[in-house]
N, C-alpha and C. Protein backbone atom coordinates (compact mmCIF):
# COMPACT_ATOMS: atom_id res chain seq x y z
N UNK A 1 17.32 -46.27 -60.81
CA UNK A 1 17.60 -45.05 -60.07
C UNK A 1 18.17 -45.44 -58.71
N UNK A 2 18.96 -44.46 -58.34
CA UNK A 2 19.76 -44.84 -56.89
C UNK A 2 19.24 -44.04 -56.03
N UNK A 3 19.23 -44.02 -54.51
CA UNK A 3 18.45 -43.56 -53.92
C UNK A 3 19.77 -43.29 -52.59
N UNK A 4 20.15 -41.70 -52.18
CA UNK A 4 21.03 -41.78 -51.45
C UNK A 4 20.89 -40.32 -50.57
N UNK A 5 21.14 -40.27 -49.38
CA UNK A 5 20.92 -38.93 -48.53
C UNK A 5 22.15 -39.39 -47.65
N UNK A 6 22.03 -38.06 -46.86
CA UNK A 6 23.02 -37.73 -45.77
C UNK A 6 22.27 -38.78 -44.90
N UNK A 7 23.14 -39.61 -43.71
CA UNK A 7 22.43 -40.12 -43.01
C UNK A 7 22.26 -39.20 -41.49
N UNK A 8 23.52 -38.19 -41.59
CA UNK A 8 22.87 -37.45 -40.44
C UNK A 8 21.44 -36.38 -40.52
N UNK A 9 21.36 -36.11 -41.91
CA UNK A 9 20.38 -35.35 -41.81
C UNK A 9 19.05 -35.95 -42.15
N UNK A 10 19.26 -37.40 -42.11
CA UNK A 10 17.70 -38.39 -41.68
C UNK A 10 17.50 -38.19 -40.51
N UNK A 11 18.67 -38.56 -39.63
CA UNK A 11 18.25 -38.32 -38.64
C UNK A 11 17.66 -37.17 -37.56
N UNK A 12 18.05 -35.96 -38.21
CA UNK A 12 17.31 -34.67 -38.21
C UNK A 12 15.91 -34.76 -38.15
N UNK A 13 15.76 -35.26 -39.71
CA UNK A 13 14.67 -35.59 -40.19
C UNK A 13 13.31 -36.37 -39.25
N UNK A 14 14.07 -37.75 -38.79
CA UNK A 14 13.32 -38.25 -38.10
C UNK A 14 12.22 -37.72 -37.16
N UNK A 15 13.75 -36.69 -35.86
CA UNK A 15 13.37 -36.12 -35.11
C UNK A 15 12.41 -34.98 -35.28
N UNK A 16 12.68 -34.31 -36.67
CA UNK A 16 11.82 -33.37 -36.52
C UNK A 16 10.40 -33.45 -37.46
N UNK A 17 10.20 -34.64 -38.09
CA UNK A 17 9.33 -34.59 -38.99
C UNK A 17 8.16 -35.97 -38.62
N UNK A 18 7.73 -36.08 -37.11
CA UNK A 18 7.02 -37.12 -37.19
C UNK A 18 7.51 -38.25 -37.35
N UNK A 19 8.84 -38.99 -37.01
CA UNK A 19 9.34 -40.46 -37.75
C UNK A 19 9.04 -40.14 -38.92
N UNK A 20 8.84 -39.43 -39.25
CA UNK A 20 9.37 -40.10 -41.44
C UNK A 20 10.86 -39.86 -41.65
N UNK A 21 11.36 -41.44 -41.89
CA UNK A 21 12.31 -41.52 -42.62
C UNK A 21 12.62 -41.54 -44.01
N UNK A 22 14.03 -41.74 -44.48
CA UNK A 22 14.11 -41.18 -46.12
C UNK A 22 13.94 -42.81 -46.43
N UNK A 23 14.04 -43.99 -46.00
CA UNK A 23 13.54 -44.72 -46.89
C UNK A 23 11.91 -44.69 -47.30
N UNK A 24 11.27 -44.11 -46.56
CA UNK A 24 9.44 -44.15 -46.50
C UNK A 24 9.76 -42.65 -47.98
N UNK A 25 10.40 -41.93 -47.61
CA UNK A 25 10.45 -40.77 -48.30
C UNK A 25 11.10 -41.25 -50.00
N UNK A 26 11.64 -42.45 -50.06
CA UNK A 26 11.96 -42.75 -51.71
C UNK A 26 10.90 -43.87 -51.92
N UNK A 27 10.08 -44.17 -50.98
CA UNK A 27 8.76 -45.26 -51.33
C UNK A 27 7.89 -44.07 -52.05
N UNK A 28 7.79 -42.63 -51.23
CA UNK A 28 6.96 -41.81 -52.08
C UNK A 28 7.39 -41.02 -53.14
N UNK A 29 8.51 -40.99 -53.52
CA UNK A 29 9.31 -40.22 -55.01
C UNK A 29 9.04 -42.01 -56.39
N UNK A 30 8.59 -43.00 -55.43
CA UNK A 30 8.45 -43.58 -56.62
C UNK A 30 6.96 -44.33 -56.66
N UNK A 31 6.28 -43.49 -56.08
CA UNK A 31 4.47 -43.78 -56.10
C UNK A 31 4.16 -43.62 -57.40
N UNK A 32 3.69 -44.40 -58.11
CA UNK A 32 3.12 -44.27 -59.54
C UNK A 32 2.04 -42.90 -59.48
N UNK A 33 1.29 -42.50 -58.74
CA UNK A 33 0.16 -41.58 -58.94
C UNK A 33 1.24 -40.21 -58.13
N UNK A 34 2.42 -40.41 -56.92
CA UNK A 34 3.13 -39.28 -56.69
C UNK A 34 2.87 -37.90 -57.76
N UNK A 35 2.88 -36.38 -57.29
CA UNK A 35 2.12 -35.13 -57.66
C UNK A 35 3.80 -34.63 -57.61
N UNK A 36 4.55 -34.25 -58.33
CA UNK A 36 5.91 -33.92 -58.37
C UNK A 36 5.79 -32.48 -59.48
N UNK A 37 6.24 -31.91 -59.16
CA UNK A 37 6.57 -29.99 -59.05
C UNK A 37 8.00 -30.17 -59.22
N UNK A 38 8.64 -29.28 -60.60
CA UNK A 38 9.78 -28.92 -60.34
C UNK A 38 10.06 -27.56 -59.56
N UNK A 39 11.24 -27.13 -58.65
CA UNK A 39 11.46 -26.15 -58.18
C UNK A 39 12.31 -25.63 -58.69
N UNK A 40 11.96 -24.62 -59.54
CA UNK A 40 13.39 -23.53 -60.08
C UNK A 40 14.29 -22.76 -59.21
N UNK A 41 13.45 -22.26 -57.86
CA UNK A 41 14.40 -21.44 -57.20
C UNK A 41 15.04 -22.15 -56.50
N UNK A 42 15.19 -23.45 -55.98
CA UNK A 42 16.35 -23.80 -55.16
C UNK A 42 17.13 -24.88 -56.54
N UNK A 43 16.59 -24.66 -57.39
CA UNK A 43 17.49 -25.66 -58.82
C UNK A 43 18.88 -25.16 -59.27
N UNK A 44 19.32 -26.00 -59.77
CA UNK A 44 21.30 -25.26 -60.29
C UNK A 44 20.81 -25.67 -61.81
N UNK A 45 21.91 -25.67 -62.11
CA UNK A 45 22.64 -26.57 -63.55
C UNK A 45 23.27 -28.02 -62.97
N UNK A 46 23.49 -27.58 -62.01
CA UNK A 46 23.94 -29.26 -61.99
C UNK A 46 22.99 -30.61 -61.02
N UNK A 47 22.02 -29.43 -60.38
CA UNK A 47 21.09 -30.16 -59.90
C UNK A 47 19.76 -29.94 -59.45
N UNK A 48 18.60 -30.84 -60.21
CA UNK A 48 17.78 -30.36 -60.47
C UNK A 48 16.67 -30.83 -59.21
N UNK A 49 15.94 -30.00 -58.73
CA UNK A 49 15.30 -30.30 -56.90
C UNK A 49 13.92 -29.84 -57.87
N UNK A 50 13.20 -31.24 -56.94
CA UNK A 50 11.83 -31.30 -56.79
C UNK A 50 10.99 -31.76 -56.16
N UNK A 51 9.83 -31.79 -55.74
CA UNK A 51 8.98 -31.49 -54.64
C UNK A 51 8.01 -32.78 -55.00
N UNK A 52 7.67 -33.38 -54.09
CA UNK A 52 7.08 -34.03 -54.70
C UNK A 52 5.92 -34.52 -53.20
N UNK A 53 4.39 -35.03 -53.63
CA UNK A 53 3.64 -35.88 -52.61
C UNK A 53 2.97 -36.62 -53.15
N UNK A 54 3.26 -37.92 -52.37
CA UNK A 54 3.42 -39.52 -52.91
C UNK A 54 3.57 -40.31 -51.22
N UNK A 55 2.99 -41.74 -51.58
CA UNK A 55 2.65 -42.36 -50.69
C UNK A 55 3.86 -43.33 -49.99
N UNK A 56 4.34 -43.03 -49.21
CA UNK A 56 5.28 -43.80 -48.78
C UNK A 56 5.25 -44.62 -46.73
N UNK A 57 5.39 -45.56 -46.50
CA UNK A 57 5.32 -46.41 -45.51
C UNK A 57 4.33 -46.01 -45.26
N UNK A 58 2.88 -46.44 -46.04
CA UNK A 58 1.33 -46.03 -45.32
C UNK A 58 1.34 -44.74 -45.20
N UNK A 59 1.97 -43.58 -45.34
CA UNK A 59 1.42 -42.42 -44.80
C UNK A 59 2.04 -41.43 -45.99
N UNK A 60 1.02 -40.70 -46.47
CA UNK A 60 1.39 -39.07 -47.32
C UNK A 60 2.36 -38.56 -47.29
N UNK A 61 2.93 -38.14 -47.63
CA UNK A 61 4.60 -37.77 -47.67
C UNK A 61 4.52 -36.72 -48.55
N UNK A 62 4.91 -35.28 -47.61
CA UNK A 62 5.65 -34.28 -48.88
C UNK A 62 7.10 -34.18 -48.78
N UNK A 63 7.94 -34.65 -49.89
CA UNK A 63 9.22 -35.03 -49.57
C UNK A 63 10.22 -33.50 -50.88
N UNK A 64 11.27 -33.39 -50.29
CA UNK A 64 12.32 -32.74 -51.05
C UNK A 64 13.29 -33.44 -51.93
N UNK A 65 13.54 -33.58 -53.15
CA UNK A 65 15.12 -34.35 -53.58
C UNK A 65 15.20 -33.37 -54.68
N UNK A 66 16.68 -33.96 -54.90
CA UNK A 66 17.20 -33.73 -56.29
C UNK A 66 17.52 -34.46 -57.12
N UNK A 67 17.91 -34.27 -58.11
CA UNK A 67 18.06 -35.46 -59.12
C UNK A 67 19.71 -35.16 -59.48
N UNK A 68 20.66 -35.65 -59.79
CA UNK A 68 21.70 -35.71 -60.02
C UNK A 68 21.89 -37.15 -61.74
N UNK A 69 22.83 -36.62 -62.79
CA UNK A 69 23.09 -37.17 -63.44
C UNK A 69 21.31 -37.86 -64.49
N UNK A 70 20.22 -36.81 -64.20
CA UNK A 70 19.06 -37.45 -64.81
C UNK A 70 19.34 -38.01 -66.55
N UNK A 71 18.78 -39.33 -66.11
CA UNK A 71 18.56 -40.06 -67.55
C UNK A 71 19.70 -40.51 -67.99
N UNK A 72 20.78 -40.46 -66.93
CA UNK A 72 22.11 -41.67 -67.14
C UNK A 72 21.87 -42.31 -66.59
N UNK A 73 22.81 -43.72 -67.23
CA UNK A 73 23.13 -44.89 -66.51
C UNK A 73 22.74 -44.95 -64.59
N UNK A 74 23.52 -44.52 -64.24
CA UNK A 74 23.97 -44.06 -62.89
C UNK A 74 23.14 -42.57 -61.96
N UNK A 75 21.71 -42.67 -62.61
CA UNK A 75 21.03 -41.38 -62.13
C UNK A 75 20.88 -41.63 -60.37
N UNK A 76 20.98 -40.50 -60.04
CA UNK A 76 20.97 -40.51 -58.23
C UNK A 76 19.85 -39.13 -57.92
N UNK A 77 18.69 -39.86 -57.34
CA UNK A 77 17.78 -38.90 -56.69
C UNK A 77 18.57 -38.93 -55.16
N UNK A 78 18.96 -37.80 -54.85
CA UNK A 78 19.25 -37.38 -53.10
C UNK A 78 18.04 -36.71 -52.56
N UNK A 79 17.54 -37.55 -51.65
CA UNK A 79 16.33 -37.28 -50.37
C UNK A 79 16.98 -36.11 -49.95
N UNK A 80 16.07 -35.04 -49.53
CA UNK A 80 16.78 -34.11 -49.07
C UNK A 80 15.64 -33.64 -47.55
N UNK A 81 14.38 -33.63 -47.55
CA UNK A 81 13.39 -34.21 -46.80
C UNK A 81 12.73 -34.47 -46.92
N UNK A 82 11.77 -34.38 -45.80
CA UNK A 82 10.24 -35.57 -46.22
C UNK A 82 9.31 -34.96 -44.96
N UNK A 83 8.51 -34.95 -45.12
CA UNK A 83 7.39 -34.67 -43.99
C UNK A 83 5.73 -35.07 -44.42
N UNK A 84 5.19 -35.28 -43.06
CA UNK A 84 3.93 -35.86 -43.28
C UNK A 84 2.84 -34.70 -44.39
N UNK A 85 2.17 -35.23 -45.15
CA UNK A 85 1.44 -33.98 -46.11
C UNK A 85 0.56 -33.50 -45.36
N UNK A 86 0.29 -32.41 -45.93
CA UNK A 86 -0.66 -31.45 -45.34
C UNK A 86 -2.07 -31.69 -45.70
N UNK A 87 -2.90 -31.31 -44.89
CA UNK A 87 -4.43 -32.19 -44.92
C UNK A 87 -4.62 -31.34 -46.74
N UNK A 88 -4.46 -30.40 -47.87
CA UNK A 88 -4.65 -29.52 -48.64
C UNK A 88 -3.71 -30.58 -49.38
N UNK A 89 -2.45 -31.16 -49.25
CA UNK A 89 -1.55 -31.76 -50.19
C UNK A 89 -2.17 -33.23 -50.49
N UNK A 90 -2.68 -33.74 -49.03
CA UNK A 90 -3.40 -34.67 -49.22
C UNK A 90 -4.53 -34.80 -50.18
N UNK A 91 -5.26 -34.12 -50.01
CA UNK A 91 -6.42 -33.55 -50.94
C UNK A 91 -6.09 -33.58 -52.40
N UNK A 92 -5.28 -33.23 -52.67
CA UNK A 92 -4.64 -32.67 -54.01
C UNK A 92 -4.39 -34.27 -54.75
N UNK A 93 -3.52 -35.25 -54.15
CA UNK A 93 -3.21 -36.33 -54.34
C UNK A 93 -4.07 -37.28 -54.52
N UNK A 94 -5.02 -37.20 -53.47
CA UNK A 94 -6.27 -38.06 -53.81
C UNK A 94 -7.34 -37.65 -54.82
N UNK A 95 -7.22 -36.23 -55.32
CA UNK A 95 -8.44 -35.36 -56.30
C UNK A 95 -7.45 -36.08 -57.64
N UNK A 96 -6.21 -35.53 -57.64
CA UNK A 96 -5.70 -36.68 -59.04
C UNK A 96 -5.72 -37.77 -59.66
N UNK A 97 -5.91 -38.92 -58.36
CA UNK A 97 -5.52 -40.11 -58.79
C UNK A 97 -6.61 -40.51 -58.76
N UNK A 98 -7.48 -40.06 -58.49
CA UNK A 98 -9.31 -40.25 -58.69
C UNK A 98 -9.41 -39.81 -59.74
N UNK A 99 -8.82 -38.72 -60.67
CA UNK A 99 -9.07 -37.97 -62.16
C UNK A 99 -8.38 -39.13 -63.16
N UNK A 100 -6.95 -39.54 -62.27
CA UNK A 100 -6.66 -40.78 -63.68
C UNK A 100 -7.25 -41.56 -63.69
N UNK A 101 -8.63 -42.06 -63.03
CA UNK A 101 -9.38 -43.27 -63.29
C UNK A 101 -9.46 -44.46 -62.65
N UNK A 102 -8.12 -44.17 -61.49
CA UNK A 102 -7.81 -45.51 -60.63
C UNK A 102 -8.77 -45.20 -59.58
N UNK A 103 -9.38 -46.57 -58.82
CA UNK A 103 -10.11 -46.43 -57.96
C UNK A 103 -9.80 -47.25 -56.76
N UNK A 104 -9.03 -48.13 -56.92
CA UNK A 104 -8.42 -49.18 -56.32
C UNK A 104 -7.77 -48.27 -55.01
């Protein structure tokens, strides 16, 4: 999978989201235990956006992407944002990955 965003609107990002950047933000779209939601209302046909909270540079991450070209060769998730999780998203993430059995 390829991993690609606007770089001006990281830097948006940065500023407005606590330092989380989109590389911390594709560390958490590829957390093995990550809690990922598809979103229909901001979804197309040609591109499919989902929500996802997953652990990225040490810290909780509720991040935005889309997926472009899924399950080709050449699939491209675009970061779209990322922000620190919410003490409730947090919760949610850790009540799961305690249900799959990992304890580590």
């Amino acid at each position: 999978m390829i991993f690609d965003w606007d770089e001006q609107k990281e830097k948006q990002n940065v500023k407005n989201h606590d330092g989380v950047n989109f590389d911390e933000a594709s560390a958490a779209v590829q957390d093995d235990f990550a809690l990922e939601e598809y979103d229909d209302a901001h979804s197309s046909a040609d591109e499919k956006r989902c929500n996802c909270i997953g652990i990225g540079g040490n810290k909780f991450l509720y991040v935005v992407y889309a997926m472009r070209n899924e399950g080709g060769e050449d699939e491209i998730c675009r970061i779209i944002s990322a922000r620190l999780a919410e003490p409730q998203e947090r919760e949610s993430y850790e009540r799961e990955k305690f249900n799959s059995g990992y304890f580590g």
